[in-house]
N, C-alpha and C. Protein backbone atom coordinates (compact mmCIF):
# COMPACT_ATOMS: atom_id res chain seq x y z
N UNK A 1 -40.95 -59.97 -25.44
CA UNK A 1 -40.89 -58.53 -25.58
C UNK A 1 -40.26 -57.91 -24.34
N UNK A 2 -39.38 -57.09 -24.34
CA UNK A 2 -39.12 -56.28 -23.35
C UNK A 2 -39.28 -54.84 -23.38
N UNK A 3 -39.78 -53.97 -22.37
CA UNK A 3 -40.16 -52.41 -22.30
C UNK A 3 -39.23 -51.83 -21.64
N UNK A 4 -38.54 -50.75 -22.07
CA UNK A 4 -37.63 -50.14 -20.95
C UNK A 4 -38.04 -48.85 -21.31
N UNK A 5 -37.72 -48.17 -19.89
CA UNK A 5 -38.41 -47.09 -19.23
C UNK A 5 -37.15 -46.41 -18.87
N UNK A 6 -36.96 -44.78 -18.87
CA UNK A 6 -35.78 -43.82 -17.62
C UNK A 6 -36.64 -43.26 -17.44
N UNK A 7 -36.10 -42.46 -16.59
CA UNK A 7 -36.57 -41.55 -15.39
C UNK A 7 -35.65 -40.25 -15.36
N UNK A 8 -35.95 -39.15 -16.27
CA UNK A 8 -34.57 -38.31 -15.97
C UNK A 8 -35.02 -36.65 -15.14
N UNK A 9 -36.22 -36.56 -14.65
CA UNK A 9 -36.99 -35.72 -14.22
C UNK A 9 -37.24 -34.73 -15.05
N UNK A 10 -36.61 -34.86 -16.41
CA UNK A 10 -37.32 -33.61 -17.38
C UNK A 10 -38.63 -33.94 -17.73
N UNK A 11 -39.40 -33.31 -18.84
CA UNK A 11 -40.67 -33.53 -19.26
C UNK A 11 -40.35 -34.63 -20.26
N UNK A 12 -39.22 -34.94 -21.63
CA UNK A 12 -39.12 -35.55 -22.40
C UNK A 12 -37.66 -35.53 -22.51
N UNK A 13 -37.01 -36.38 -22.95
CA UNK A 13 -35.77 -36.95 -23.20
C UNK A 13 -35.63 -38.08 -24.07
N UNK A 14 -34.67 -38.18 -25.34
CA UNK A 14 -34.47 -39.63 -25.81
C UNK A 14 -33.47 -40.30 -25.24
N UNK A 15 -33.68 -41.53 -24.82
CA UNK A 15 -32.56 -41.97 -24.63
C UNK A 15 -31.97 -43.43 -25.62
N UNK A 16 -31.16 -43.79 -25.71
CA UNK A 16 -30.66 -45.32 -26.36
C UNK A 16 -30.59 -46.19 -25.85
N UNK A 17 -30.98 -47.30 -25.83
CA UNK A 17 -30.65 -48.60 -25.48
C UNK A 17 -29.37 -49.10 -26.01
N UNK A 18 -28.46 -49.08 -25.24
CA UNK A 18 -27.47 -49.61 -25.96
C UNK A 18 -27.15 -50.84 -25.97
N UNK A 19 -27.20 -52.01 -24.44
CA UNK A 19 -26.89 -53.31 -24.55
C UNK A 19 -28.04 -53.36 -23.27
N UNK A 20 -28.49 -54.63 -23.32
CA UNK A 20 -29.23 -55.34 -22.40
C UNK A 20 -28.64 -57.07 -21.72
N UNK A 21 -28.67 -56.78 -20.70
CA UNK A 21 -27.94 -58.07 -20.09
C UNK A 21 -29.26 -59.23 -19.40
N UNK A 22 -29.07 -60.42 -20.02
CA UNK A 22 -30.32 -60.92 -19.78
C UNK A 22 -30.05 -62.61 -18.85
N UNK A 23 -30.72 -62.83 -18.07
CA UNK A 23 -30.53 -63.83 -17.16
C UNK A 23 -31.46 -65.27 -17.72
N UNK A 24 -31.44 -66.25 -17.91
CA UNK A 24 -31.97 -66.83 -17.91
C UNK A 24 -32.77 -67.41 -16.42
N UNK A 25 -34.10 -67.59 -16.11
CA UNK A 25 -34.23 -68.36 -14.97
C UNK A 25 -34.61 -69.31 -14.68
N UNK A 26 -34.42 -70.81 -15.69
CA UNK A 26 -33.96 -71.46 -15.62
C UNK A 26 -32.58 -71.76 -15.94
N UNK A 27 -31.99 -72.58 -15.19
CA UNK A 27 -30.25 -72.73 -15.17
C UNK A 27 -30.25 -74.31 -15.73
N UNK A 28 -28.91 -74.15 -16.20
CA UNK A 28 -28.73 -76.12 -16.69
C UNK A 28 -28.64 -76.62 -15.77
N UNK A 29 -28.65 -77.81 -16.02
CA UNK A 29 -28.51 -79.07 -14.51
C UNK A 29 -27.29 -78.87 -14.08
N UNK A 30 -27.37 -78.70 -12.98
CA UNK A 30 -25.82 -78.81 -12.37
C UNK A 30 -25.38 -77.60 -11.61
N UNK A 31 -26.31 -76.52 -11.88
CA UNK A 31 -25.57 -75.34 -11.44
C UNK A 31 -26.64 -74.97 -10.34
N UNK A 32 -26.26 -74.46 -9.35
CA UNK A 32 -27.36 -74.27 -7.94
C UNK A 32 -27.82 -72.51 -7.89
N UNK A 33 -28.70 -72.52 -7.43
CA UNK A 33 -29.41 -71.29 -7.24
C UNK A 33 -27.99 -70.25 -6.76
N UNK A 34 -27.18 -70.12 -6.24
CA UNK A 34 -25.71 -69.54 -5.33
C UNK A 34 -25.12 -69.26 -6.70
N UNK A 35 -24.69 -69.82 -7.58
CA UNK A 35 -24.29 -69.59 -8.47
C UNK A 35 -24.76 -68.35 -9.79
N UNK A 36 -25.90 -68.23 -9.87
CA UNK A 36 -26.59 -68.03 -10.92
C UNK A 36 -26.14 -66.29 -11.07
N UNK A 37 -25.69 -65.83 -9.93
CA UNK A 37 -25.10 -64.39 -10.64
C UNK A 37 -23.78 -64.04 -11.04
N UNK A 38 -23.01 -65.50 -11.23
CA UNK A 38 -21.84 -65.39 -11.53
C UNK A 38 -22.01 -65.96 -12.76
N UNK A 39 -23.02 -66.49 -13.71
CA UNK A 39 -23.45 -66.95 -14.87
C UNK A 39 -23.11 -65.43 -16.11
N UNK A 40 -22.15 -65.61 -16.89
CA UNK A 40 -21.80 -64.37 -18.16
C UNK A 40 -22.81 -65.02 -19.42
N UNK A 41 -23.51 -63.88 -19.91
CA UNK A 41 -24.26 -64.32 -20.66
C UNK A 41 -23.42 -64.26 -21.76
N UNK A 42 -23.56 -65.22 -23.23
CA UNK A 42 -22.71 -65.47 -24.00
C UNK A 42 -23.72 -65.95 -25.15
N UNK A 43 -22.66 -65.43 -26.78
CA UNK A 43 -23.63 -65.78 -27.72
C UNK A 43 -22.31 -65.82 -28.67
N UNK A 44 -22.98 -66.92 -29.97
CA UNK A 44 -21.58 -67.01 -31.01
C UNK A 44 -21.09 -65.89 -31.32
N UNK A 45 -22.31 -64.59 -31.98
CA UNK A 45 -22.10 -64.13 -32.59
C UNK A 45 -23.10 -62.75 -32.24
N UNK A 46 -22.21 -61.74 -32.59
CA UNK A 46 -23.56 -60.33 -32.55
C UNK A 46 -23.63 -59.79 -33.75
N UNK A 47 -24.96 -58.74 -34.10
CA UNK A 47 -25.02 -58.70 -35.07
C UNK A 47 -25.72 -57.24 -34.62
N UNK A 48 -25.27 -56.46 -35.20
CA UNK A 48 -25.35 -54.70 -34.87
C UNK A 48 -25.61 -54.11 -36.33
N UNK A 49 -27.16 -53.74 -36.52
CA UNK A 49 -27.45 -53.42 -37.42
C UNK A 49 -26.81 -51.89 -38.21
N UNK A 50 -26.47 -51.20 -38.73
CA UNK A 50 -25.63 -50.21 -39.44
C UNK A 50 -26.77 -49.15 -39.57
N UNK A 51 -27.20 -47.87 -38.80
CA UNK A 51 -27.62 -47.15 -39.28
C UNK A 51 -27.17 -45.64 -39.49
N UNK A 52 -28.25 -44.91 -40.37
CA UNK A 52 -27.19 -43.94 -40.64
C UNK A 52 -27.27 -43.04 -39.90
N UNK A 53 -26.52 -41.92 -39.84
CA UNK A 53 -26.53 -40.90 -38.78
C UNK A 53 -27.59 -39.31 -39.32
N UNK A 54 -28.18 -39.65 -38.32
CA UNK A 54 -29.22 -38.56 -38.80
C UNK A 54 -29.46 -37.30 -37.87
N UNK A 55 -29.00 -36.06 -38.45
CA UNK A 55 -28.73 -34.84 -37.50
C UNK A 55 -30.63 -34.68 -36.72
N UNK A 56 -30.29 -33.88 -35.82
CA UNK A 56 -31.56 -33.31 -34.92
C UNK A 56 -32.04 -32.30 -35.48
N UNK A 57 -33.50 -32.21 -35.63
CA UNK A 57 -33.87 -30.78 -36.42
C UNK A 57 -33.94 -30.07 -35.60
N UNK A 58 -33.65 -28.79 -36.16
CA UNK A 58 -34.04 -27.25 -36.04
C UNK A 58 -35.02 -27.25 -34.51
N UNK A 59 -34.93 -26.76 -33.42
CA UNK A 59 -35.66 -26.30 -32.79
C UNK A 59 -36.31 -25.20 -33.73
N UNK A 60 -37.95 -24.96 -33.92
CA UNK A 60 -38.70 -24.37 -34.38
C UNK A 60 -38.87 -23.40 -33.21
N UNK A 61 -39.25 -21.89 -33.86
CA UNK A 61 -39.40 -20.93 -32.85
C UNK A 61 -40.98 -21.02 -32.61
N UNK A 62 -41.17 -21.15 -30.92
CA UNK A 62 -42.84 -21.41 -30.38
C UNK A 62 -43.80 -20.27 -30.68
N UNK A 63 -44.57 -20.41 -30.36
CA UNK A 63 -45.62 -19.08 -30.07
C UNK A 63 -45.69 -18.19 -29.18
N UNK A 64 -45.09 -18.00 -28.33
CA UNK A 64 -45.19 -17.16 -27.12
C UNK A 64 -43.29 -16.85 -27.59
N UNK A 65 -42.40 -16.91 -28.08
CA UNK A 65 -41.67 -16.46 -28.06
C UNK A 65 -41.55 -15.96 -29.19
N UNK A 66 -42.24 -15.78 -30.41
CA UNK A 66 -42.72 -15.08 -31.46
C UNK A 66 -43.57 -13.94 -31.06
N UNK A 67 -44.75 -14.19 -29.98
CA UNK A 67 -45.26 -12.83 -29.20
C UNK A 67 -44.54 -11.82 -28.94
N UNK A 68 -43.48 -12.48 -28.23
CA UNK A 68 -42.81 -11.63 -27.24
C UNK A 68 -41.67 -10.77 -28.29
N UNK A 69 -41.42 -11.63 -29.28
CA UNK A 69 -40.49 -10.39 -30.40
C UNK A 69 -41.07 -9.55 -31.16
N UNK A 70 -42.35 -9.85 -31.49
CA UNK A 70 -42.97 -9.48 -32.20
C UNK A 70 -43.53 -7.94 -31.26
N UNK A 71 -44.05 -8.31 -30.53
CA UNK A 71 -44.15 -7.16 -29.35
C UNK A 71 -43.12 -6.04 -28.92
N UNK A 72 -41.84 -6.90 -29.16
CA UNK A 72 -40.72 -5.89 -28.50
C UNK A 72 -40.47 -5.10 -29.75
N UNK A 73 -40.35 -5.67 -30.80
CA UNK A 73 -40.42 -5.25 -32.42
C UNK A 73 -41.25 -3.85 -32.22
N UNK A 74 -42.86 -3.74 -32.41
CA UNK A 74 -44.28 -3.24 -32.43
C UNK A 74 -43.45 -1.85 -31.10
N UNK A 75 -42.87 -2.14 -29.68
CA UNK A 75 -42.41 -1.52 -28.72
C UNK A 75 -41.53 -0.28 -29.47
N UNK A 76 -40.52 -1.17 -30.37
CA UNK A 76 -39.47 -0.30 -30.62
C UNK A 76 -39.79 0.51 -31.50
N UNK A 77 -40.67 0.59 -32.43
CA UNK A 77 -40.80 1.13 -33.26
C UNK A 77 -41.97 2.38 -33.04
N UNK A 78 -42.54 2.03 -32.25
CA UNK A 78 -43.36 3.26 -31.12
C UNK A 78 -42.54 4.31 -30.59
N UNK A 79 -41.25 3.74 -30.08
CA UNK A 79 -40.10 4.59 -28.98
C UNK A 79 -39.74 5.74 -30.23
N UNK A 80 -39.26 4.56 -31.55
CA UNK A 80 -38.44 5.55 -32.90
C UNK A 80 -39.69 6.51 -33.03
N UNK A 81 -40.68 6.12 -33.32
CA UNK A 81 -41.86 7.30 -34.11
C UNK A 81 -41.91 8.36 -33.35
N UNK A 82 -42.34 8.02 -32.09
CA UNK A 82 -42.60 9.32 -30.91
C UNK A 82 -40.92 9.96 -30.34
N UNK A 83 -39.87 9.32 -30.35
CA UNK A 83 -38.67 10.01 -30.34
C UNK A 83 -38.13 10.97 -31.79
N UNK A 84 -38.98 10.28 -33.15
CA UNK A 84 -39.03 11.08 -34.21
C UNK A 84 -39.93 12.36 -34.22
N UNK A 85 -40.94 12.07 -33.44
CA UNK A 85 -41.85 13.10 -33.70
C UNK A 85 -41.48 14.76 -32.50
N UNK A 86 -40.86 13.85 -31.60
CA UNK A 86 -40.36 15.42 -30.78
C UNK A 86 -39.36 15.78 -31.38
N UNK A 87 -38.27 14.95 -31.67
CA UNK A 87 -37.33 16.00 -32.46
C UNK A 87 -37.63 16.85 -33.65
N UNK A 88 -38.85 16.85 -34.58
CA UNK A 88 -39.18 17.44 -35.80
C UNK A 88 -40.09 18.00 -34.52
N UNK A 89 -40.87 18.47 -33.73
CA UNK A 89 -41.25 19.10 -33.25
C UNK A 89 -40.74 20.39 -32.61
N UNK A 90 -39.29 19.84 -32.08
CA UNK A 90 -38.43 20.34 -31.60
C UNK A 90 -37.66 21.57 -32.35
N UNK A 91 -37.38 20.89 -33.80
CA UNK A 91 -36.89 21.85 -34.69
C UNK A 91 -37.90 22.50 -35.45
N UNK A 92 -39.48 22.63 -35.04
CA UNK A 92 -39.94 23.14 -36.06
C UNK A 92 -40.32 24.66 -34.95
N UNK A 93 -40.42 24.39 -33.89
CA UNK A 93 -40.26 25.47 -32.58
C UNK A 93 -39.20 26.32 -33.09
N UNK A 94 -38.05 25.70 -33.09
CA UNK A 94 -36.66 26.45 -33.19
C UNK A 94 -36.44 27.10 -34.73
N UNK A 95 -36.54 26.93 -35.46
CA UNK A 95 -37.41 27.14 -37.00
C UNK A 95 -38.10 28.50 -36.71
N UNK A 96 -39.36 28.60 -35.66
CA UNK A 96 -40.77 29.67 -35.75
C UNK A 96 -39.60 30.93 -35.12
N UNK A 97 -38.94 30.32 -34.31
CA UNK A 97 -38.36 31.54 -33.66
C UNK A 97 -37.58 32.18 -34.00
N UNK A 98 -37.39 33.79 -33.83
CA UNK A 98 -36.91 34.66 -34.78
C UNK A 98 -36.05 35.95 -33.76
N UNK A 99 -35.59 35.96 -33.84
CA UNK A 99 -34.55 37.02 -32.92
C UNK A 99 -34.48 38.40 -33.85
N UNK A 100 -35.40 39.63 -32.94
CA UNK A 100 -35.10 40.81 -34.21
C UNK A 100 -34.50 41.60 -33.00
């Protein structure tokens, strides 16, 4: 079994394994310890399984950034009512008044 681990200082990241290079440590007869990192690892044949391509979902919108629209929403609609309510206030002044 082998475990591989990154390190990318975010909280979470995926990453791929793409190829792994593997040493044997035992060597055949004949070859001396000096040698052994000039050893290319080698195989008849590879075999790369076919999968399909599958898009990333949707970042979902969190909870605290649903607050915060929801709030600014609840904000704006306070500003319209009370900016509605002086102007019909406004014209109902201008309305009472009467020039004789």
């Amino acid at each position: 079994y082998f475990g591989m681990s990154a390190t990318t200082g975010d909280l979470s990241d995926a990453h791929d394994v793409i190829s792994i290079k593997t040493y044997e440590l035992d060597t055949a007869d004949g070859v001396s310890k000096e040698e052994r990192p000039d050893i290319q690892p080698e195989t008849e044949f590879v075999v790369t399984p076919q999968r399909e391509h599958k898009e990333d979902p949707e970042e979902s919108t969190s909870g605290i950034k649903k607050f915060f629209i929801s709030l600014l929403v609840i904000l704006g609609i306070i500003v319209v009512v009370v900016v509605g309510i002086m102007i019909y206030q406004k014209r109902q002044e201008n309305i009472r008044k009467r020039f004789y």
